[in-house]
N, C-alpha and C. Protein backbone atom coordinates (compact mmCIF):
# COMPACT_ATOMS: atom_id res chain seq x y z
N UNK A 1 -7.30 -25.57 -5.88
CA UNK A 1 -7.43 -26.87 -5.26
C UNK A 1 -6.42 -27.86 -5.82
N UNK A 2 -6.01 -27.51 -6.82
CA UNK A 2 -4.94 -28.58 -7.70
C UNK A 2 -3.52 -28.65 -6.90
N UNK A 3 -3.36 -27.30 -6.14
CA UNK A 3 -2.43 -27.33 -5.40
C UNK A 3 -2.15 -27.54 -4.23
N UNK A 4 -3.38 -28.47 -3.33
CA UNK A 4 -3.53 -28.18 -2.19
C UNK A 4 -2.59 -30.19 -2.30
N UNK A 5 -2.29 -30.37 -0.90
CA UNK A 5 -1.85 -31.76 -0.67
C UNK A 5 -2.65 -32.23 0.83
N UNK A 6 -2.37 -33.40 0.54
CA UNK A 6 -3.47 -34.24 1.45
C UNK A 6 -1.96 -33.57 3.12
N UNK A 7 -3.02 -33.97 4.23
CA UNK A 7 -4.43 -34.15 4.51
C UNK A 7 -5.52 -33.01 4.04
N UNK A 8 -5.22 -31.91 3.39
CA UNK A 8 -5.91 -31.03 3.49
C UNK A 8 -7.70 -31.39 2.57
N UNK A 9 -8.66 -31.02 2.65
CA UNK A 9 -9.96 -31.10 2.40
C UNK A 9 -10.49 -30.12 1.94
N UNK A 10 -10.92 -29.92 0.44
CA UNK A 10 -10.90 -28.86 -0.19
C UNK A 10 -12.31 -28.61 -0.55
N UNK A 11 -13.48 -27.80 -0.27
CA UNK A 11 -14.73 -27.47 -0.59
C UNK A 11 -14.57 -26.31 -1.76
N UNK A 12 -14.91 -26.45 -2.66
CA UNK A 12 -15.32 -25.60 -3.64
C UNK A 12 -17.16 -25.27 -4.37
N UNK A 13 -17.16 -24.34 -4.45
CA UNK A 13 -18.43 -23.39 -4.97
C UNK A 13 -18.34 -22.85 -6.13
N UNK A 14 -19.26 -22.64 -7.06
CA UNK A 14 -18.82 -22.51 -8.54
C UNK A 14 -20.08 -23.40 -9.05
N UNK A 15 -21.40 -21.93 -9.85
CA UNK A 15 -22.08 -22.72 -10.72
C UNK A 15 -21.80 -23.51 -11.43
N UNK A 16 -20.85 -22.94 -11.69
CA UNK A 16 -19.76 -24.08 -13.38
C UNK A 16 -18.59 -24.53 -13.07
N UNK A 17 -18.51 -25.88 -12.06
CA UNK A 17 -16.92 -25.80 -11.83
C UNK A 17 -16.37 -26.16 -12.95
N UNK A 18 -15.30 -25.78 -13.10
CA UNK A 18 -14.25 -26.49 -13.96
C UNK A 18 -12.76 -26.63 -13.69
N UNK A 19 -12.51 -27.69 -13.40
CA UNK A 19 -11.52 -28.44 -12.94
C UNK A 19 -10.33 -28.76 -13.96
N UNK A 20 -9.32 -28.51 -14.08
CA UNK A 20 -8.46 -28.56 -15.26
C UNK A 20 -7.52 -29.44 -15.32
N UNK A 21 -7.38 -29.82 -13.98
CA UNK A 21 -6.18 -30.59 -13.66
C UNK A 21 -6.61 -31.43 -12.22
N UNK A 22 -5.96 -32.59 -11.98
CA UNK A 22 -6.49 -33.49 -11.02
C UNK A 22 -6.25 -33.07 -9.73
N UNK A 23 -6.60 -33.41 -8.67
CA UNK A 23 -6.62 -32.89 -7.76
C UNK A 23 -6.18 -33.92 -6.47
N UNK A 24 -5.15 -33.67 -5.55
CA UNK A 24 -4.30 -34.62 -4.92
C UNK A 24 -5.12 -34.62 -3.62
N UNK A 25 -6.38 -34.40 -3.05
CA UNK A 25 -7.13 -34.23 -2.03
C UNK A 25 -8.15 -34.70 -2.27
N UNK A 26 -8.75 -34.34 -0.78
CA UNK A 26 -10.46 -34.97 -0.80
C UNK A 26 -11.27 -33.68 -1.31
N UNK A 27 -12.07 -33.56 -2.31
CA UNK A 27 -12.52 -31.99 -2.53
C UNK A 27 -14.07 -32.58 -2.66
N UNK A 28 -14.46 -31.63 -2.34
CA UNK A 28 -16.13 -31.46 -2.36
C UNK A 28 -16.78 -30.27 -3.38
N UNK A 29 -17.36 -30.40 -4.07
CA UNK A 29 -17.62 -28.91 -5.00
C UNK A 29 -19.28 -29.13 -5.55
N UNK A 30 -19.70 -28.00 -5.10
CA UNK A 30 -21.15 -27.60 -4.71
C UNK A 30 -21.28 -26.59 -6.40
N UNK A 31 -21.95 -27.06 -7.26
CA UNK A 31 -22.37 -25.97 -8.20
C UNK A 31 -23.12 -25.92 -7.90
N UNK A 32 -23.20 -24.68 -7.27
CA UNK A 32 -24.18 -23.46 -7.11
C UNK A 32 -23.60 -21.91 -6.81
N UNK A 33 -24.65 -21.32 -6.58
CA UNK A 33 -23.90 -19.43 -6.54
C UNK A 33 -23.60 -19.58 -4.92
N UNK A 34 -22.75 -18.78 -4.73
CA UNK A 34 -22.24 -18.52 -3.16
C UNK A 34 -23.24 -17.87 -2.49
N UNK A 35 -23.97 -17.70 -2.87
CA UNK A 35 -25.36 -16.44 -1.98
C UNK A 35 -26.02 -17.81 -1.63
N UNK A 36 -26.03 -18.75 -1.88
CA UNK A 36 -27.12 -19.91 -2.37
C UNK A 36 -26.18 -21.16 -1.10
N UNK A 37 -24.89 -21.37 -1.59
CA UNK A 37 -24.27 -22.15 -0.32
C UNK A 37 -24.39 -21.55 0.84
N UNK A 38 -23.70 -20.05 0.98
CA UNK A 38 -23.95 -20.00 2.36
C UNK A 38 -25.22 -19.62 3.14
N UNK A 39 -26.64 -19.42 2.29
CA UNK A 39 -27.81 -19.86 2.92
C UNK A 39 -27.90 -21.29 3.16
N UNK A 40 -27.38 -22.27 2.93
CA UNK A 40 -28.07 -23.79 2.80
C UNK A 40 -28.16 -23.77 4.54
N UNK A 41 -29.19 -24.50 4.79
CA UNK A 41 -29.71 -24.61 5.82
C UNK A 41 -28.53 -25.72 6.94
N UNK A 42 -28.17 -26.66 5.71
CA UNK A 42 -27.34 -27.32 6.29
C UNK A 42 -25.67 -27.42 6.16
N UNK A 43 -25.25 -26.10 6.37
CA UNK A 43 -23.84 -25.59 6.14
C UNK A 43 -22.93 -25.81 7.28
N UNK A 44 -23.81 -26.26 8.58
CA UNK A 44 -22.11 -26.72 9.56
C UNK A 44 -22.16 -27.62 8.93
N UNK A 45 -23.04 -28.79 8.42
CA UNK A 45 -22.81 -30.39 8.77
C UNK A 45 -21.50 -30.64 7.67
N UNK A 46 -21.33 -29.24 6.65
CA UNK A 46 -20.69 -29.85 5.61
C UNK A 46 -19.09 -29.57 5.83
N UNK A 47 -18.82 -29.07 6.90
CA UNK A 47 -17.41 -28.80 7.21
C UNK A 47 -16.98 -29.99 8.38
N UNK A 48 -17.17 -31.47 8.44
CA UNK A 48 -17.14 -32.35 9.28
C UNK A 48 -15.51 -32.04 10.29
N UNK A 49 -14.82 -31.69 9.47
CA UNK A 49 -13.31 -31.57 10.24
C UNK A 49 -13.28 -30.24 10.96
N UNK A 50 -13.70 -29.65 10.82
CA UNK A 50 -14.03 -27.94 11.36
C UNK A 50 -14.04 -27.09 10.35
N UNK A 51 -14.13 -25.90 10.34
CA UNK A 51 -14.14 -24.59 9.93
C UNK A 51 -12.41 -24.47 9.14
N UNK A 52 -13.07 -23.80 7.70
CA UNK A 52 -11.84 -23.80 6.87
C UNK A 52 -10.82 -22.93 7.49
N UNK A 53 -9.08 -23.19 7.14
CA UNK A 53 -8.11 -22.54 7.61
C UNK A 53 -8.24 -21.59 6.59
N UNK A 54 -8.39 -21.74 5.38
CA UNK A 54 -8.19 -21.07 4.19
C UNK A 54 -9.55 -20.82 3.19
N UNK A 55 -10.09 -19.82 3.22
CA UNK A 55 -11.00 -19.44 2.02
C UNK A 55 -10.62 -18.44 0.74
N UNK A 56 -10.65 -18.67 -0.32
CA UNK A 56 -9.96 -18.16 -1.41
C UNK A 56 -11.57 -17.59 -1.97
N UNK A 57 -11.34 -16.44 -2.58
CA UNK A 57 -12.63 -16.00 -2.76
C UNK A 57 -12.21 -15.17 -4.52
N UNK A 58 -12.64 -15.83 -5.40
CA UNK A 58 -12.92 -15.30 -7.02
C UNK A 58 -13.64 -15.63 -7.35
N UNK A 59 -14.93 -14.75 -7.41
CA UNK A 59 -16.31 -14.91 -7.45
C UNK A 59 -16.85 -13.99 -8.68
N UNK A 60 -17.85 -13.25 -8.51
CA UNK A 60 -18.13 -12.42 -9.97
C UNK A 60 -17.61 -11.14 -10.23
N UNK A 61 -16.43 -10.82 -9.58
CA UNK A 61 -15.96 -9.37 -9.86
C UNK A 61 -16.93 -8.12 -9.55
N UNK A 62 -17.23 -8.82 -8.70
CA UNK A 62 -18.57 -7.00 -8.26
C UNK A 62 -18.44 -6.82 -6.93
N UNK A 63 -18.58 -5.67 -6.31
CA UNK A 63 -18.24 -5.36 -5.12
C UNK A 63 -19.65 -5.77 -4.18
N UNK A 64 -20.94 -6.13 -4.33
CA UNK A 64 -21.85 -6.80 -3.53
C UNK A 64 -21.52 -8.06 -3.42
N UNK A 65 -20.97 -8.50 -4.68
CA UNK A 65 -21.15 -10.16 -4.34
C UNK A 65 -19.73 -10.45 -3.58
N UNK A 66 -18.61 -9.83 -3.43
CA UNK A 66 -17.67 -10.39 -2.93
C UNK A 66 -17.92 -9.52 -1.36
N UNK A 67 -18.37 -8.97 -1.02
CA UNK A 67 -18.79 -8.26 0.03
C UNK A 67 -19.95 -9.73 0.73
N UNK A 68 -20.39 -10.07 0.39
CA UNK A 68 -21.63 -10.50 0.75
C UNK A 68 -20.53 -12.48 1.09
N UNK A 69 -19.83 -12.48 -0.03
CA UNK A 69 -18.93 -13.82 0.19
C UNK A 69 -18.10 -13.83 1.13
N UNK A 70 -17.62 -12.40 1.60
CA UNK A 70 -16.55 -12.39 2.75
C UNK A 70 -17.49 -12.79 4.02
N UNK A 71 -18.29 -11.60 3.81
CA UNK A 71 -19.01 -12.40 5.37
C UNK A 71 -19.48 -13.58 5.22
N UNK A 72 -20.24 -14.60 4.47
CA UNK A 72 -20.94 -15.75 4.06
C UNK A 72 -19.52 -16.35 4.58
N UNK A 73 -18.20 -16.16 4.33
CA UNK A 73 -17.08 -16.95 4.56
C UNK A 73 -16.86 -16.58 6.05
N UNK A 74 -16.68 -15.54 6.38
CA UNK A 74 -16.19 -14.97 7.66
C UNK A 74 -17.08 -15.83 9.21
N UNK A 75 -18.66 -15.66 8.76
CA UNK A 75 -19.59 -16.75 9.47
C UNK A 75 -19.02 -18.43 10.10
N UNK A 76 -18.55 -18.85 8.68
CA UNK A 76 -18.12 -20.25 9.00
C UNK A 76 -16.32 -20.34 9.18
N UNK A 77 -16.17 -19.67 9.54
CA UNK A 77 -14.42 -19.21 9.50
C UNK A 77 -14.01 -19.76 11.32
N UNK A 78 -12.89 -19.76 11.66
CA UNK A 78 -12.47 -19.67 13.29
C UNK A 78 -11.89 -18.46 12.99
N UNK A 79 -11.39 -17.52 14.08
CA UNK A 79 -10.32 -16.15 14.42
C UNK A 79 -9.09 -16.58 13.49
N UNK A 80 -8.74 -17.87 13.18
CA UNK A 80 -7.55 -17.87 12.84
C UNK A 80 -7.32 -17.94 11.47
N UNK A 81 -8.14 -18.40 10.74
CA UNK A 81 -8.66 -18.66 9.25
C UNK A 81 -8.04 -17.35 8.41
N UNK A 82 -7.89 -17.74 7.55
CA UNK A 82 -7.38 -16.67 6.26
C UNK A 82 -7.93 -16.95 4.99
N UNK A 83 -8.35 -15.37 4.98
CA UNK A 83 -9.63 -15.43 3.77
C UNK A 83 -8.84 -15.02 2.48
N UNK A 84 -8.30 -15.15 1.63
CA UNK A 84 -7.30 -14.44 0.13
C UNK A 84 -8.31 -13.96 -0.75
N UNK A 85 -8.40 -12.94 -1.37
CA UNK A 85 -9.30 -12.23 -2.48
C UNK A 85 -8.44 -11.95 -3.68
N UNK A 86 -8.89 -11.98 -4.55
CA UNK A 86 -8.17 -12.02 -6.10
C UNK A 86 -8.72 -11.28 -6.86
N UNK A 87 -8.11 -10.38 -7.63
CA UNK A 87 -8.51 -8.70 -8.48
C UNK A 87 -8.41 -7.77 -7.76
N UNK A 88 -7.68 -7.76 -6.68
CA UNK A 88 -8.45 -5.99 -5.65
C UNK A 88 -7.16 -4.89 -6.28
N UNK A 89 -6.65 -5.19 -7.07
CA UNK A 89 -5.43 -4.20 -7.65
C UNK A 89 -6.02 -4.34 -9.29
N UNK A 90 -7.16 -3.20 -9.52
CA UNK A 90 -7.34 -3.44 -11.11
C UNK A 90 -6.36 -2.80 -11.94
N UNK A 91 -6.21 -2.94 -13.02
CA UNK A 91 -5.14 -2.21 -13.88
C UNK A 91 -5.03 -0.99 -14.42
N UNK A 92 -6.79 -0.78 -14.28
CA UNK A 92 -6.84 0.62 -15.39
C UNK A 92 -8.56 0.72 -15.38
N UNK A 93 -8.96 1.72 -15.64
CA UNK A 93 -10.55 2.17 -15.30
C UNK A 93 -11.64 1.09 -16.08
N UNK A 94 -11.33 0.82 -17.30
CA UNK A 94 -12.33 -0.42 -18.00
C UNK A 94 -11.80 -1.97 -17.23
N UNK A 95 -10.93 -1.94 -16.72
CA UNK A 95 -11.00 -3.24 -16.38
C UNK A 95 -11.17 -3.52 -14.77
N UNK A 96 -11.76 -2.04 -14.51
CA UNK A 96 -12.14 -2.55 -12.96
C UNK A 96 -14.06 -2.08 -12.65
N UNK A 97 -14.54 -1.97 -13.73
CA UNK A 97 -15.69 -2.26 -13.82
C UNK A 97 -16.83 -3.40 -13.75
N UNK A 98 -17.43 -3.44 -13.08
CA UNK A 98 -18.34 -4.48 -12.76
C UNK A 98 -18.69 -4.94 -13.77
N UNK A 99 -19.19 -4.77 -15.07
CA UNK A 99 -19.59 -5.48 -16.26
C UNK A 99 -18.47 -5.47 -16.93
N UNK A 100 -18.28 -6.63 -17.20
CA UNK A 100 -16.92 -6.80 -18.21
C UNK A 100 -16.68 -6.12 -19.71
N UNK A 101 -15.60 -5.86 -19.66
CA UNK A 101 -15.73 -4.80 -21.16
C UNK A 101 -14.54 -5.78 -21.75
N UNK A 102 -13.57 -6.43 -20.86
CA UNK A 102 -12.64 -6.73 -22.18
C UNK A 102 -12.34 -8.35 -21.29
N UNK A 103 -11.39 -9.48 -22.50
CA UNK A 103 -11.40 -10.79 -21.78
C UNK A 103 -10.74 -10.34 -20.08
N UNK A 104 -10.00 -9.35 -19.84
CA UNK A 104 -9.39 -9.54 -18.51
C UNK A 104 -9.88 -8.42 -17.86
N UNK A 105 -10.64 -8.69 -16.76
CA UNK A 105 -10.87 -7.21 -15.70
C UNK A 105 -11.55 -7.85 -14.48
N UNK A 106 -10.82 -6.85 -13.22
CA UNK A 106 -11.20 -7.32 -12.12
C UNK A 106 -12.41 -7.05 -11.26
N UNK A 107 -13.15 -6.21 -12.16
CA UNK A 107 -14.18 -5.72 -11.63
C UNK A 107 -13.99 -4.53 -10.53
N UNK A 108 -15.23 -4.12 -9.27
CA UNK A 108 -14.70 -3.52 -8.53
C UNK A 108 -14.70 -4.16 -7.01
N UNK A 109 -14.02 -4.75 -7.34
CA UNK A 109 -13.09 -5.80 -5.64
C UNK A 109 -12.50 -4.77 -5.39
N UNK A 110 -12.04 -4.37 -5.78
CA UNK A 110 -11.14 -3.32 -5.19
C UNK A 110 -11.67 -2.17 -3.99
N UNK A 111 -13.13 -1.84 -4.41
CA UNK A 111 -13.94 -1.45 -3.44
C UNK A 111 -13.87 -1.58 -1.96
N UNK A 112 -13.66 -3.33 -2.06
CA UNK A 112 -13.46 -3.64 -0.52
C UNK A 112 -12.47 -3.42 0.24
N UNK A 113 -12.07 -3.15 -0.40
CA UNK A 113 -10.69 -2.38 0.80
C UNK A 113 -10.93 -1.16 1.38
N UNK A 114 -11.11 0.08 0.93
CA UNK A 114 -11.85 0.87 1.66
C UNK A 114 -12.76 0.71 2.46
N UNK A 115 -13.85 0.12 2.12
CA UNK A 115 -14.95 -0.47 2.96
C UNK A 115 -14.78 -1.50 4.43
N UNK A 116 -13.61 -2.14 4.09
CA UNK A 116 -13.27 -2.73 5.15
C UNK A 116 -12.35 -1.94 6.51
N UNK A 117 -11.64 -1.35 5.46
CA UNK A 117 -11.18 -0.42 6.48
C UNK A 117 -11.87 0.77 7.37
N UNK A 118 -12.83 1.30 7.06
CA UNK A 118 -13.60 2.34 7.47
C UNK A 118 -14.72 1.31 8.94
N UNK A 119 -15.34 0.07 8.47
CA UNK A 119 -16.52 -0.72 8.73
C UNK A 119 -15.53 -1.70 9.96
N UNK A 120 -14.58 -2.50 9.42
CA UNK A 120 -14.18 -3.23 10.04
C UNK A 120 -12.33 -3.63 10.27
N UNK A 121 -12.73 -2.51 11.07
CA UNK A 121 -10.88 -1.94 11.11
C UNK A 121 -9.87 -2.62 12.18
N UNK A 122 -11.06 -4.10 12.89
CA UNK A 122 -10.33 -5.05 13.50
C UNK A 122 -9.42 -6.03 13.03
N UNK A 123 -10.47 -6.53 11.41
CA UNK A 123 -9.36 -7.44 10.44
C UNK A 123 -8.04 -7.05 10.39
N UNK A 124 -7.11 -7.81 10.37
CA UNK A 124 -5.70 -7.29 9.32
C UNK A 124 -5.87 -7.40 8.06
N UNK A 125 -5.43 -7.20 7.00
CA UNK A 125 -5.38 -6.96 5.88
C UNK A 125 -4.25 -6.14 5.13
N UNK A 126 -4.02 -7.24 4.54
CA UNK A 126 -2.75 -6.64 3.51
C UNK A 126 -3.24 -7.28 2.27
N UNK A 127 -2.62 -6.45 1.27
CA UNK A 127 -2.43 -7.26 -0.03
C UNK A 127 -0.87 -7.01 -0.74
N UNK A 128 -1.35 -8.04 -1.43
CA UNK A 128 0.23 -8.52 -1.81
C UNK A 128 -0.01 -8.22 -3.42
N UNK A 129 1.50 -7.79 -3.69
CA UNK A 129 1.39 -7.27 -4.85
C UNK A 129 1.97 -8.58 -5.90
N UNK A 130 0.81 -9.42 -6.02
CA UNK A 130 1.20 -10.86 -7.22
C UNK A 130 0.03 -10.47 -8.67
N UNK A 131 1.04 -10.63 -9.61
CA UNK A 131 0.62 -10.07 -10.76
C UNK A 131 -0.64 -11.09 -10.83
N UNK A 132 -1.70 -10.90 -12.08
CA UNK A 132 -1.77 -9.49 -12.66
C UNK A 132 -2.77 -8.39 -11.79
N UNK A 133 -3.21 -9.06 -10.66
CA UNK A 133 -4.37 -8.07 -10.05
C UNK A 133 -4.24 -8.14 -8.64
N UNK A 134 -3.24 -8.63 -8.00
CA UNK A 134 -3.45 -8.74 -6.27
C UNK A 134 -3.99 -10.00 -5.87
N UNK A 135 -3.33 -10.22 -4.38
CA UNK A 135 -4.04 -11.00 -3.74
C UNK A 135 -4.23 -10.38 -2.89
N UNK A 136 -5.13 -10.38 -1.66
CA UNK A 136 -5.68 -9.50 0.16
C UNK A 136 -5.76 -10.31 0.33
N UNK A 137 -4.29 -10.13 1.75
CA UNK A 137 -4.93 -11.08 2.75
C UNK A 137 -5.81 -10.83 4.05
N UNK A 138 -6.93 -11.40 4.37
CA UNK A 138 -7.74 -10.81 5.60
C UNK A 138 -7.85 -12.34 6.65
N UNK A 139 -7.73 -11.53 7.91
CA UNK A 139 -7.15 -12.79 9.04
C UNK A 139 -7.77 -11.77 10.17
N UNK A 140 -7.83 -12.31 11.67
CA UNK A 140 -8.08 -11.67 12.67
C UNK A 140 -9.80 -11.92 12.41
N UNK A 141 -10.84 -12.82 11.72
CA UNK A 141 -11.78 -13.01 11.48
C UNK A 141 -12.75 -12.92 13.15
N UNK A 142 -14.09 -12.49 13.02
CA UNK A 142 -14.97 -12.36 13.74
C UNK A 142 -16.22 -13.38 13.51
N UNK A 143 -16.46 -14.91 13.43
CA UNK A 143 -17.22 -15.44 12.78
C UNK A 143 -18.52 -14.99 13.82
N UNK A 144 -18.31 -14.33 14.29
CA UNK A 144 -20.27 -13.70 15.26
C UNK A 144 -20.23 -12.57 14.94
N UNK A 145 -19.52 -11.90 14.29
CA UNK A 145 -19.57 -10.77 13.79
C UNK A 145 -20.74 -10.79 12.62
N UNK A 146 -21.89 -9.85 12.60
CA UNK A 146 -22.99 -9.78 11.52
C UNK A 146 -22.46 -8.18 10.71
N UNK A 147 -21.78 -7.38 11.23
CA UNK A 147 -21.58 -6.11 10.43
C UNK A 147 -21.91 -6.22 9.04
N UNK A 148 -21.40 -6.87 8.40
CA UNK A 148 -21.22 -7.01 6.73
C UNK A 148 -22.65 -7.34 6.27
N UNK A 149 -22.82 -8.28 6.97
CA UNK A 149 -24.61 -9.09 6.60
C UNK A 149 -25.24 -8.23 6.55
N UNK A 150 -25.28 -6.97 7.95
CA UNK A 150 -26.60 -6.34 8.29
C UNK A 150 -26.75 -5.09 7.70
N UNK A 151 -25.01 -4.65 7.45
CA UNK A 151 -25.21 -2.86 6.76
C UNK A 151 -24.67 -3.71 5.31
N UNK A 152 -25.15 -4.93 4.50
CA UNK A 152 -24.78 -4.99 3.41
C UNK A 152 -25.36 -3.78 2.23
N UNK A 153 -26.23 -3.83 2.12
CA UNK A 153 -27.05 -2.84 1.28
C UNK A 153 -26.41 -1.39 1.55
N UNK A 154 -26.68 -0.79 2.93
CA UNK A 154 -26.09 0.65 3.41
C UNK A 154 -24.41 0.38 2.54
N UNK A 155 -23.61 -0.52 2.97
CA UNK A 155 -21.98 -0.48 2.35
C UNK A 155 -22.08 -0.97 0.69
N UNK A 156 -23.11 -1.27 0.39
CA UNK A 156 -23.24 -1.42 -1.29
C UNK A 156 -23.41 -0.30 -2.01
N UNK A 157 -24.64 0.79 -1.11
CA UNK A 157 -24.97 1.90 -1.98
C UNK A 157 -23.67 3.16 -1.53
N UNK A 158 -23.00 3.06 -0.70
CA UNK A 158 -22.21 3.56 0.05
C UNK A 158 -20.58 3.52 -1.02
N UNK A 159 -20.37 2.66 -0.56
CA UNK A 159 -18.62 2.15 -1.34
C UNK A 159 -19.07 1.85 -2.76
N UNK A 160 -20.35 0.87 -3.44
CA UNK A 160 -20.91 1.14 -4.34
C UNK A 160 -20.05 1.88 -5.67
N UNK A 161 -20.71 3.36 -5.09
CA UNK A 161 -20.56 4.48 -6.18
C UNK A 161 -19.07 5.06 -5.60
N UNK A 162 -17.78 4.65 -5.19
CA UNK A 162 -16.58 5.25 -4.91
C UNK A 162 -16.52 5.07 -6.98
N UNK A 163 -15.69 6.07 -6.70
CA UNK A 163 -15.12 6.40 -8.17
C UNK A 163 -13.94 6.03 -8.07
N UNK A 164 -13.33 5.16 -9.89
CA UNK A 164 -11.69 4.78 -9.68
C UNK A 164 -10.89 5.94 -9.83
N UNK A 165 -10.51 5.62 -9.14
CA UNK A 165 -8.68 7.01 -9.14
C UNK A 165 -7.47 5.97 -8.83
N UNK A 166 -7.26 6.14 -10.40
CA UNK A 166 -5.39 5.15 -10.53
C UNK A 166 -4.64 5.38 -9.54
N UNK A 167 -4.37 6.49 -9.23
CA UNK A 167 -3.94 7.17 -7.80
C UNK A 167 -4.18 6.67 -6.51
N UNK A 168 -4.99 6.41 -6.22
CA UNK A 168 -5.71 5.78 -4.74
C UNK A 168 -6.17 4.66 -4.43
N UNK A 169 -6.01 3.73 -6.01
CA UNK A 169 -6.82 2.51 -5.82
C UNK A 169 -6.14 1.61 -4.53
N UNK A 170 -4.73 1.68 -4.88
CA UNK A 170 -4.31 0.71 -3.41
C UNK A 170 -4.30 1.06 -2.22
N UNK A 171 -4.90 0.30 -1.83
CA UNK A 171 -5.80 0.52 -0.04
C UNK A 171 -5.01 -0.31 0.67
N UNK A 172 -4.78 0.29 1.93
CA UNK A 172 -4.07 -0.14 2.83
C UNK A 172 -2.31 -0.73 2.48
N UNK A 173 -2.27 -1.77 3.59
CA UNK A 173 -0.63 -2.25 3.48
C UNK A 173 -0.51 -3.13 2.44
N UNK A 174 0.96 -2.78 1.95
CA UNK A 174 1.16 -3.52 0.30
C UNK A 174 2.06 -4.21 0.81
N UNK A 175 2.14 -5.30 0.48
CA UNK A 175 3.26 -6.08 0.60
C UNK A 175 4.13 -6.80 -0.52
N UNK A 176 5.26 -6.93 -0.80
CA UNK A 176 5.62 -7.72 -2.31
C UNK A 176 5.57 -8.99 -2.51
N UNK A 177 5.62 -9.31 -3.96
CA UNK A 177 5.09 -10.77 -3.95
C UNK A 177 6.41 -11.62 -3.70
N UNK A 178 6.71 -12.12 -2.46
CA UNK A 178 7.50 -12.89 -2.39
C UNK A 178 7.11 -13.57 -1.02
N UNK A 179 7.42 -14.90 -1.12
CA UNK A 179 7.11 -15.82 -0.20
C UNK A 179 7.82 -15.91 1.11
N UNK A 180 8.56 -15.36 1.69
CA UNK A 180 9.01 -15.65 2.93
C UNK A 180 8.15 -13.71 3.36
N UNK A 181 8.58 -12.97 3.04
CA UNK A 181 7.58 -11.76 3.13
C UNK A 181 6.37 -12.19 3.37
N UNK A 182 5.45 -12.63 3.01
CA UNK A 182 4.30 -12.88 3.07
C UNK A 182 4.29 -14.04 3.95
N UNK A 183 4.74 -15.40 4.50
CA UNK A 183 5.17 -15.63 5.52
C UNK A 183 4.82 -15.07 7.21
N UNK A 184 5.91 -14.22 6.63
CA UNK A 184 6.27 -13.37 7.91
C UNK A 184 5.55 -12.39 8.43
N UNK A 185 4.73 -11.83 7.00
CA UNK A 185 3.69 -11.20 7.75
C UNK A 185 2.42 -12.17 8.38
N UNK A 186 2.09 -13.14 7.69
CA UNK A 186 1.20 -14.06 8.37
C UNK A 186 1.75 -14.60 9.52
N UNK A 187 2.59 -14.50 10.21
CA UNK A 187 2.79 -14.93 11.50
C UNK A 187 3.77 -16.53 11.42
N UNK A 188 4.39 -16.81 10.48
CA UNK A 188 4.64 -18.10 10.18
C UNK A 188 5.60 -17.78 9.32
């Protein structure tokens, strides 16, 4: 959010925000858990300008809860919206474990890439190779789409238990980290 510039309108989620640096926008920030915002009963009223262009999603490094945030995001999204995920390229087998073993690990985000591809093979999706763990980008959004919501549990116990293989972890199209590349694949 520190980087965003006006007009843009920045909602943030985060039991614990912490803010490090000032922020050149209008931002809104809800401490609470993301399972918890996107139940609130009253979740259009809080997007007054419309539905975000951009949802950035670094949440608890586990493959339910960022599974469960894509759709919670995907719901209040338009077709055109772009969702970014952060960790889906872990480094090495302890640091892509769901319980943290050392200060840096991405958990298993990485999960979702398979899962998306098999479940919901309408999104685009690329990730971009920006150190130290990836960004995915996912666009082509379905906000009436319930897939994710309804087989959440079935794609938890499912993708769940995939085993890491250094070999296979990167899923789908890679793209490099450079800005007119990434650009161009976004259509712009």
């Amino acid at each position: 959010m520190t980087r965003a510039r006006p007009p843009a309108v920045g909602v943030g989620v985060d039991p614990v925000p912490r803010l490090h640096s000032p922020v050149a926008i209008e931002c809104h920030i809800y401490p609470q858990r993301s399972e918890d915002f996107f139940a609130r009963p009253d979740l259009d009223t809080l997007f007054t300008a419309g539905p975000p262009d951009l949802v950035f999603i670094d949440g608890l490094h586990t493959f339910p809860a960022v599974l469960g945030d894509l759709a919670g995001a995907e719901a209040i999204s338009r077709a055109d919206t772009i969702i970014v995920l952060h960790d889906t390229i872990p480094l090495d087998e302890p640091t892509q474990r769901p319980d943290q073993q050392h200060a840096f690990y991405t958990g298993d985000v990485w999960k979702l890439l398979p899962c998306l591809a098999e479940v919901r093979p309408d999104l685009q999706v690329f990730t971009v190779l920006a150190p130290p763990s990836g960004l995915t980008f996912i666009a082509g959004l379905d906000p009436t789409s319930t897939v994710l919501t309804d087989r959440h549990d079935e794609l938890v116990e499912r993708f769940g238990s995939l085993p890491f293989d250094p070999d296979a972890v990167l899923y789908g199209e890679l793209v490099p980290n450079d800005w007119p590349t990434v650009r161009a694949r976004l259509g712009g």
